[in-house]
Protein backbone atom coordinates (compact mmCIF):
# COMPACT_ATOMS: atom_id res chain seq x y z
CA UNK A 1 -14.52 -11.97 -2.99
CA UNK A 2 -12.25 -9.19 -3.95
CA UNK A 3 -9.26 -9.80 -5.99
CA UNK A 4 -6.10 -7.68 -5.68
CA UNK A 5 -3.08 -7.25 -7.87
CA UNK A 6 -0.06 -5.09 -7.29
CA UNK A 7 2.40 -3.67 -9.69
CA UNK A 8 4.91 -1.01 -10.38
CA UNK A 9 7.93 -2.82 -7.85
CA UNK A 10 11.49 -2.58 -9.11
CA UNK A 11 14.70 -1.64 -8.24
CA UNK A 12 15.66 1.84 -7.62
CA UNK A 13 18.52 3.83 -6.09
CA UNK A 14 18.27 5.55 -2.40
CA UNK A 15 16.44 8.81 -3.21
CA UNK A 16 14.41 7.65 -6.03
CA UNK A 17 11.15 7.13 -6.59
CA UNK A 18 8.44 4.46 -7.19
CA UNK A 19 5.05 4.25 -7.50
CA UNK A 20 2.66 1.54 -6.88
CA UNK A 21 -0.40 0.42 -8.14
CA UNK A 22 -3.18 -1.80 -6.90
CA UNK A 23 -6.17 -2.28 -9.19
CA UNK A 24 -9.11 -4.26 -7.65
CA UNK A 25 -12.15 -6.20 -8.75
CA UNK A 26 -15.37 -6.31 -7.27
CA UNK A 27 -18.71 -3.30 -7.00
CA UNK A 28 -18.24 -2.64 -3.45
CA UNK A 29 -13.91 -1.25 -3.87
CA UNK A 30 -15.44 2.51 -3.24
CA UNK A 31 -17.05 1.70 -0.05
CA UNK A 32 -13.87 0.03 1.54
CA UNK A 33 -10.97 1.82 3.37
CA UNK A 34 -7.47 0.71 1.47
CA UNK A 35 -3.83 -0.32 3.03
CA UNK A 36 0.02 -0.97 2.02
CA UNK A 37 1.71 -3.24 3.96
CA UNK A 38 5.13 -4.54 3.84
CA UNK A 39 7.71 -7.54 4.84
CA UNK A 40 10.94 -6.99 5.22
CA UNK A 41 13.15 -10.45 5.36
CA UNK A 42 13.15 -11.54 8.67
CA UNK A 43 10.73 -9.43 10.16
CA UNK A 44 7.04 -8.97 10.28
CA UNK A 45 4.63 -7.52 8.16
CA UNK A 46 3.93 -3.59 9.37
CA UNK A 47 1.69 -1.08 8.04
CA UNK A 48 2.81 1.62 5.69
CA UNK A 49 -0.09 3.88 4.73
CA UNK A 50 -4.32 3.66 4.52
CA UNK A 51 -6.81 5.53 2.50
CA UNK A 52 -10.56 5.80 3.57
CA UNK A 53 -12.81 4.58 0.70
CA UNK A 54 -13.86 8.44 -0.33
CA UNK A 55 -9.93 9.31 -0.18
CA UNK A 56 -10.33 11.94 2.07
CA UNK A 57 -8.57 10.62 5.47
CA UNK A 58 -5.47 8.87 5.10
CA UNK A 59 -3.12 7.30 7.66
CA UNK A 60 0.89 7.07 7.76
CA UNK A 61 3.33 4.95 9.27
CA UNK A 62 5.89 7.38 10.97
CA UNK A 63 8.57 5.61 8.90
CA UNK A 64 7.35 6.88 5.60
CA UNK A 65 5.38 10.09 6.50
CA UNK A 66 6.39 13.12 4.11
CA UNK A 67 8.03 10.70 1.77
CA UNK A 68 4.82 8.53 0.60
CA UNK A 69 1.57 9.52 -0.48
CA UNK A 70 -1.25 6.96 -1.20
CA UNK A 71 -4.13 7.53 -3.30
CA UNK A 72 -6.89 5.75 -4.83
CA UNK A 73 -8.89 6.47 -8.08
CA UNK A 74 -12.40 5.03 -7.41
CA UNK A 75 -13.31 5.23 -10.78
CA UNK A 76 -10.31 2.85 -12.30
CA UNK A 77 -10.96 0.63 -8.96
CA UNK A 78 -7.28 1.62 -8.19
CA UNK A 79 -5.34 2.63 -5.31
CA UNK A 80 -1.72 4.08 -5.61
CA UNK A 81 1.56 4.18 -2.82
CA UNK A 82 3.89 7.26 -4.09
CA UNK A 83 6.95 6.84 -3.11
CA UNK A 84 9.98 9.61 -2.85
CA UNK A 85 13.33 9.92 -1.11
CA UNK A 86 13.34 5.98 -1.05
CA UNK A 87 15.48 4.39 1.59
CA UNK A 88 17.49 1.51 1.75
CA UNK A 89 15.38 0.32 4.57
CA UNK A 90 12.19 0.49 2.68
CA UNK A 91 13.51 -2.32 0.79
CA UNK A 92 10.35 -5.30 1.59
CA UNK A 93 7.65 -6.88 -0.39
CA UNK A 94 4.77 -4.42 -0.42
CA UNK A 95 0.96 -5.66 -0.44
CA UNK A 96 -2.13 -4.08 -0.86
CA UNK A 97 -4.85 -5.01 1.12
CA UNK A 98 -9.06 -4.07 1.76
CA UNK A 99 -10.54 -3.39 4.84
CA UNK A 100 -14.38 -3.78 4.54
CA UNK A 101 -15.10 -2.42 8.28
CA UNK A 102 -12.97 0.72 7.27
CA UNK A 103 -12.20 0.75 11.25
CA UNK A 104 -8.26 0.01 12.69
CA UNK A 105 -6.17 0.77 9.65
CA UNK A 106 -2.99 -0.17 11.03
CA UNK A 107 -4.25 -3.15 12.28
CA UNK A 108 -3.17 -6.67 9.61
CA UNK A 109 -6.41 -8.68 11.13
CA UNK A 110 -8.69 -5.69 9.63
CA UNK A 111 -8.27 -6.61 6.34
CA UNK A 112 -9.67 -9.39 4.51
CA UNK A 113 -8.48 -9.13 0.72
CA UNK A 114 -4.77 -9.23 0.10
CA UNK A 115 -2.88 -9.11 -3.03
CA UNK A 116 0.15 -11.14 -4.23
CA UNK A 117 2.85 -8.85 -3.46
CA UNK A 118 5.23 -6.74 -4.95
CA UNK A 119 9.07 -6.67 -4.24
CA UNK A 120 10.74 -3.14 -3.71
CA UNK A 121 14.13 -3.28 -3.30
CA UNK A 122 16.08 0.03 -2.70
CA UNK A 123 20.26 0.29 -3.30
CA UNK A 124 22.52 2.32 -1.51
């Protein structure tokens, strides 16, 4: 199993910025393709960003492109969601997840490992 933990969730004003961090256990983290996801209240999880496991493809929600960046550090087992010119609509609970396959990014049944959550909550 993989084990995932999220941090770096807070509150923030609109046009700040946050970033978040998801550090990982397990040998294999290089070799999987990464994701942020996130759940609004009273709507369903969507995807937000994912990261090949070499970092050199990534995928972006239209929502958040040119305002997000995600990154991982293979080294530190870490992957990373910048985020800039925050909305009050990005407000959600925001997991990291692991995709083994490294196929369908965007899709929630690709991923096997998930992490607790952590809450984002943007002011206007």
């Amino acid at each position: 199993q993989v084990q995932l933990v999220e941090s770096g969730g807070g509150l923030v004003q609109a046009g700040g910025s946050l970033r978040l961090s998801c550090a990982a256990s397990g040998h294999t983290f290089r070799r999987y393709a990464m994701g942020w996801f996130r759940q609004a209240p009273g709507k369903e999880r969507e995807f937000v960003a994912g990261i090949n496991w070499s970092g050199g493809s990534t995928l972006y929600s239209d929502s958040v492109k040119g305002r997000f960046t995600i990154s991982r550090d293979n080294a530190k087992n870490t992957v990373y969601l910048e985020m800039n010119n925050l909305k009050p609509e990005d407000t959600a609970v925001y997991y990291c997840a692991a995709n083994p396959s490294g196929t369908s990014w965007y899709r929630l049944t690709n991923y096997d490992y998930w992490g607790q959550g952590t809450q984002v909550t943007v002011s206007s």
